[in-house]
C-alpha atoms as a PDB file:
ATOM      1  CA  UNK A   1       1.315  17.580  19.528  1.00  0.00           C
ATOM      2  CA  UNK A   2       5.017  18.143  17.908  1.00  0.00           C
ATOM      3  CA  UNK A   3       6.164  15.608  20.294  1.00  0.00           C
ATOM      4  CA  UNK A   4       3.727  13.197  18.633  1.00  0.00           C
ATOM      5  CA  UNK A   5       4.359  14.090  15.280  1.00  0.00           C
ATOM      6  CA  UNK A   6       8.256  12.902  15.755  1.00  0.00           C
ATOM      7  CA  UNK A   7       7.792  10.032  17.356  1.00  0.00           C
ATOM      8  CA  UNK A   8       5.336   8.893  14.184  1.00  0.00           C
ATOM      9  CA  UNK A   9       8.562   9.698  12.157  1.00  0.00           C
ATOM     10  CA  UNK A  10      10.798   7.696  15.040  1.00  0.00           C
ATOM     11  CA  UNK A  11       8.103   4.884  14.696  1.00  0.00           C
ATOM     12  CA  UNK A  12       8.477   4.702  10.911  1.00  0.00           C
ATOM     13  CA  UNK A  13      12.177   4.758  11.347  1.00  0.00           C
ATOM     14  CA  UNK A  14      11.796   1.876  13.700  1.00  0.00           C
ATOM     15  CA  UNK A  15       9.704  -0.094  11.400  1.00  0.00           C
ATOM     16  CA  UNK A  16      11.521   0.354   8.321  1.00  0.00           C
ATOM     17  CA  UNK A  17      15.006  -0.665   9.887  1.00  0.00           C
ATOM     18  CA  UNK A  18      13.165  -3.435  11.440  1.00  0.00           C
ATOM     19  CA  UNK A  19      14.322  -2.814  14.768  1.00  0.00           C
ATOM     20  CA  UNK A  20      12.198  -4.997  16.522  1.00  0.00           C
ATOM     21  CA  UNK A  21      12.194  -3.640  19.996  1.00  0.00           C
ATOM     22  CA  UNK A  22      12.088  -0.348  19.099  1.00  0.00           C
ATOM     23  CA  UNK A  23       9.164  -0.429  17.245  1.00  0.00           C
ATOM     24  CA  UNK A  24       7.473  -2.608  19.591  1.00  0.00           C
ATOM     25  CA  UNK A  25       8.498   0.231  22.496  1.00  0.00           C
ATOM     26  CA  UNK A  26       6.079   2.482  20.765  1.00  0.00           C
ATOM     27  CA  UNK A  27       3.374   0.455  21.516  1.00  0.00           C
ATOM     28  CA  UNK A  28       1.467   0.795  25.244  1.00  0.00           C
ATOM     29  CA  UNK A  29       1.459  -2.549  27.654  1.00  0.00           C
ATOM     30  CA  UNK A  30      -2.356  -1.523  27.355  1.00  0.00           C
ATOM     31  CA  UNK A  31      -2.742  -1.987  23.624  1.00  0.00           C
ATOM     32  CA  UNK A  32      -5.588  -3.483  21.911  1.00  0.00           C
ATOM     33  CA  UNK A  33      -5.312  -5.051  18.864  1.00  0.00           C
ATOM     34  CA  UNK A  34      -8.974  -5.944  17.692  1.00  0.00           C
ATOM     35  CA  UNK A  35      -7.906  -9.493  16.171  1.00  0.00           C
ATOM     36  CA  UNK A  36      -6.087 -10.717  19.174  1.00  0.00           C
ATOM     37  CA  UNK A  37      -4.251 -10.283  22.541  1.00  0.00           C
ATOM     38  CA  UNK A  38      -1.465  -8.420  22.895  1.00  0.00           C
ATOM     39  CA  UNK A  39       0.459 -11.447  23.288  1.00  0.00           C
ATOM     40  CA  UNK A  40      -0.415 -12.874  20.087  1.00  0.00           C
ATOM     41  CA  UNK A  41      -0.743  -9.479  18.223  1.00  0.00           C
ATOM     42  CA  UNK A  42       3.198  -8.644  19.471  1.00  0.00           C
ATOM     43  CA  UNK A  43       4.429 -12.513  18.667  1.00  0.00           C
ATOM     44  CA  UNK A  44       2.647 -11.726  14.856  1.00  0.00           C
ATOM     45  CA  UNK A  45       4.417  -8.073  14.637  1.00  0.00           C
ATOM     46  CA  UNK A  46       8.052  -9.539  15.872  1.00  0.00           C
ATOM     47  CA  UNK A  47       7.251 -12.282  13.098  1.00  0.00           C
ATOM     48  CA  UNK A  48       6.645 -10.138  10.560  1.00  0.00           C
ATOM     49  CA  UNK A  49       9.315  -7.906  11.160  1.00  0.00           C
ATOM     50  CA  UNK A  50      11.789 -10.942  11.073  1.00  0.00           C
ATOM     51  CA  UNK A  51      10.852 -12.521   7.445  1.00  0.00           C
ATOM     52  CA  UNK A  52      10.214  -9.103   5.802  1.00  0.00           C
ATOM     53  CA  UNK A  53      13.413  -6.958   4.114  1.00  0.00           C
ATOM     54  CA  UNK A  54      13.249  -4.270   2.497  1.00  0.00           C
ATOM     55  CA  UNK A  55      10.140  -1.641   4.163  1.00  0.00           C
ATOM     56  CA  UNK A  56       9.527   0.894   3.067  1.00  0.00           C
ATOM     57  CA  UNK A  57       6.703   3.036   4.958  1.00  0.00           C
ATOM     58  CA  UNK A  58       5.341   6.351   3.757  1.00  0.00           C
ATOM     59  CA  UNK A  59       2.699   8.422   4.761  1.00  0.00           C
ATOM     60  CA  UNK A  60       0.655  11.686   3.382  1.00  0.00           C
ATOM     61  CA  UNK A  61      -2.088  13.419   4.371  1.00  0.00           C
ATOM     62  CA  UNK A  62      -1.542  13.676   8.022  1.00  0.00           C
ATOM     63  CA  UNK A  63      -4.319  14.890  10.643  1.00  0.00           C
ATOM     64  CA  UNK A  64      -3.578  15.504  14.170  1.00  0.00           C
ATOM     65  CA  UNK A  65      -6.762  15.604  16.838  1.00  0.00           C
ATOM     66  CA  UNK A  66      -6.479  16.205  20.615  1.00  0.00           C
ATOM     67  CA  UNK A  67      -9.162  14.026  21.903  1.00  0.00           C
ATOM     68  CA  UNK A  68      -9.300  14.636  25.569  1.00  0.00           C
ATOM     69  CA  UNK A  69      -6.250  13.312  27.251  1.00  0.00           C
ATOM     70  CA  UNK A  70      -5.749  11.204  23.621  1.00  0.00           C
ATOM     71  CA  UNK A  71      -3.986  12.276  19.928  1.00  0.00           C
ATOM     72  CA  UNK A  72      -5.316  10.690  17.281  1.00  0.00           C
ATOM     73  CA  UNK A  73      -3.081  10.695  14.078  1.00  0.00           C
ATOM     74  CA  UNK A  74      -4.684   9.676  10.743  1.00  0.00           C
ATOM     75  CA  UNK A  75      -3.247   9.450   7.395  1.00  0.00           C
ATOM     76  CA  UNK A  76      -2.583   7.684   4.053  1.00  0.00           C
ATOM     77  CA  UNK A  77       0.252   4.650   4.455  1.00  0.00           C
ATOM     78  CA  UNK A  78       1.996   3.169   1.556  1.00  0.00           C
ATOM     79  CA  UNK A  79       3.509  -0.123   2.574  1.00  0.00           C
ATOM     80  CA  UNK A  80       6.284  -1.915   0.497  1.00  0.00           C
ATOM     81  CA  UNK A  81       8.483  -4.897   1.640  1.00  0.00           C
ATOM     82  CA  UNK A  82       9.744  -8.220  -0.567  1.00  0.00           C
ATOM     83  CA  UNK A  83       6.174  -9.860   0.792  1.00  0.00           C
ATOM     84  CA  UNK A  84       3.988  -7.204   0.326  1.00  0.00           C
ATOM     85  CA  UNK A  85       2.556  -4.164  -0.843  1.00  0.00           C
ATOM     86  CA  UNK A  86      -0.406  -2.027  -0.069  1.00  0.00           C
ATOM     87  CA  UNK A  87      -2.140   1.168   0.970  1.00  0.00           C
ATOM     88  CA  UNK A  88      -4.866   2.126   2.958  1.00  0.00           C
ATOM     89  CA  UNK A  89      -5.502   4.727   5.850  1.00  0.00           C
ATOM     90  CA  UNK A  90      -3.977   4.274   9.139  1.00  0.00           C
ATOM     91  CA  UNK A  91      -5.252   5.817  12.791  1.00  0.00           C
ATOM     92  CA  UNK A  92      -2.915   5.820  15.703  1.00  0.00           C
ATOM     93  CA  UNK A  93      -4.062   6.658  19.015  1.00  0.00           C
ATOM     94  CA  UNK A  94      -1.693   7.785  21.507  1.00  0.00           C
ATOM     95  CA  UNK A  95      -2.031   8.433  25.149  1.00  0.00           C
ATOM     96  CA  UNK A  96       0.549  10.065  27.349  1.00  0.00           C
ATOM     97  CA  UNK A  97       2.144   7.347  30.163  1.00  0.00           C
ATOM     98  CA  UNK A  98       4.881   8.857  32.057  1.00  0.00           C
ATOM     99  CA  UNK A  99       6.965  11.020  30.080  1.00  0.00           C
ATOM    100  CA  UNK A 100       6.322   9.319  26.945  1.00  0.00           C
ATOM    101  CA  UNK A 101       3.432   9.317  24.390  1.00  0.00           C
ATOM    102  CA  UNK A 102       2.440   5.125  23.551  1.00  0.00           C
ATOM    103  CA  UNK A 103      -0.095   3.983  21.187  1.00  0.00           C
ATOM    104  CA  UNK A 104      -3.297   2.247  23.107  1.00  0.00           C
ATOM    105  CA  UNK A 105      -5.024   1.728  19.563  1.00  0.00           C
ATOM    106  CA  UNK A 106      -4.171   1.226  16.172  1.00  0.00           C
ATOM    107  CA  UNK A 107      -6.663   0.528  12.705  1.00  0.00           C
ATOM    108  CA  UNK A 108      -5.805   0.089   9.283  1.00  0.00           C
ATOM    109  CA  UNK A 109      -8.372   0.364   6.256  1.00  0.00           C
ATOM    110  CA  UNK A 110      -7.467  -0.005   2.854  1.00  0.00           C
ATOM    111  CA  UNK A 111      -8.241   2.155   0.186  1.00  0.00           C
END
């Protein structure tokens, strides 16, 4: 589960440096957004990442679950960029493929 727990931090990293690619390599070829395909749901992230400066991403109150051959991550995300600000509790699910650990599922609730 510590190999989880740093790429979260290596996902953040990605995100708030806007480093499109990496961020998006985080992400399985089997991930399911719940709004759209992962076509669309990719061309929206890439989007975002491109007109927003300035993230900042931090998180608190981290839980860490072993579900099966799954690790769920929850936790509290502040979100800040020159668009927009909010907070709200994120889950990440990630399943191992290969060598590496890739989210398959992703949900965001604000609070």
């Amino acid at each position: 589960m510590k190999i989880v727990s740093s790429q979260l931090l290596s996902w953040i990293e990605a995100w708030e440096n806007r480093n499109v690619h990496l961020y998006l390599s985080f992400y399985s070829k089997n991930f399911k957004d719940p709004k759209r395909s992962r076509q669309r749901w990719e061309a929206y992230r890439r989007q975002s990442l491109e007109v927003s400066s300035h993230i900042s991403v931090q998180i608190s109150n981290i839980k860490i679950n072993k579900i099966k051959n799954t690790i769920n991550v929850t936790f509290i995300q502040k979100y800040k960029s020159n668009r927009i600000s909010d907070i709200g509790e994120k889950e990440l699910i990630w399943k191992k493929e290969g060598n590496n650990w890739r989210v398959i599922k992703e949900s965001w609730d604000p609070i």
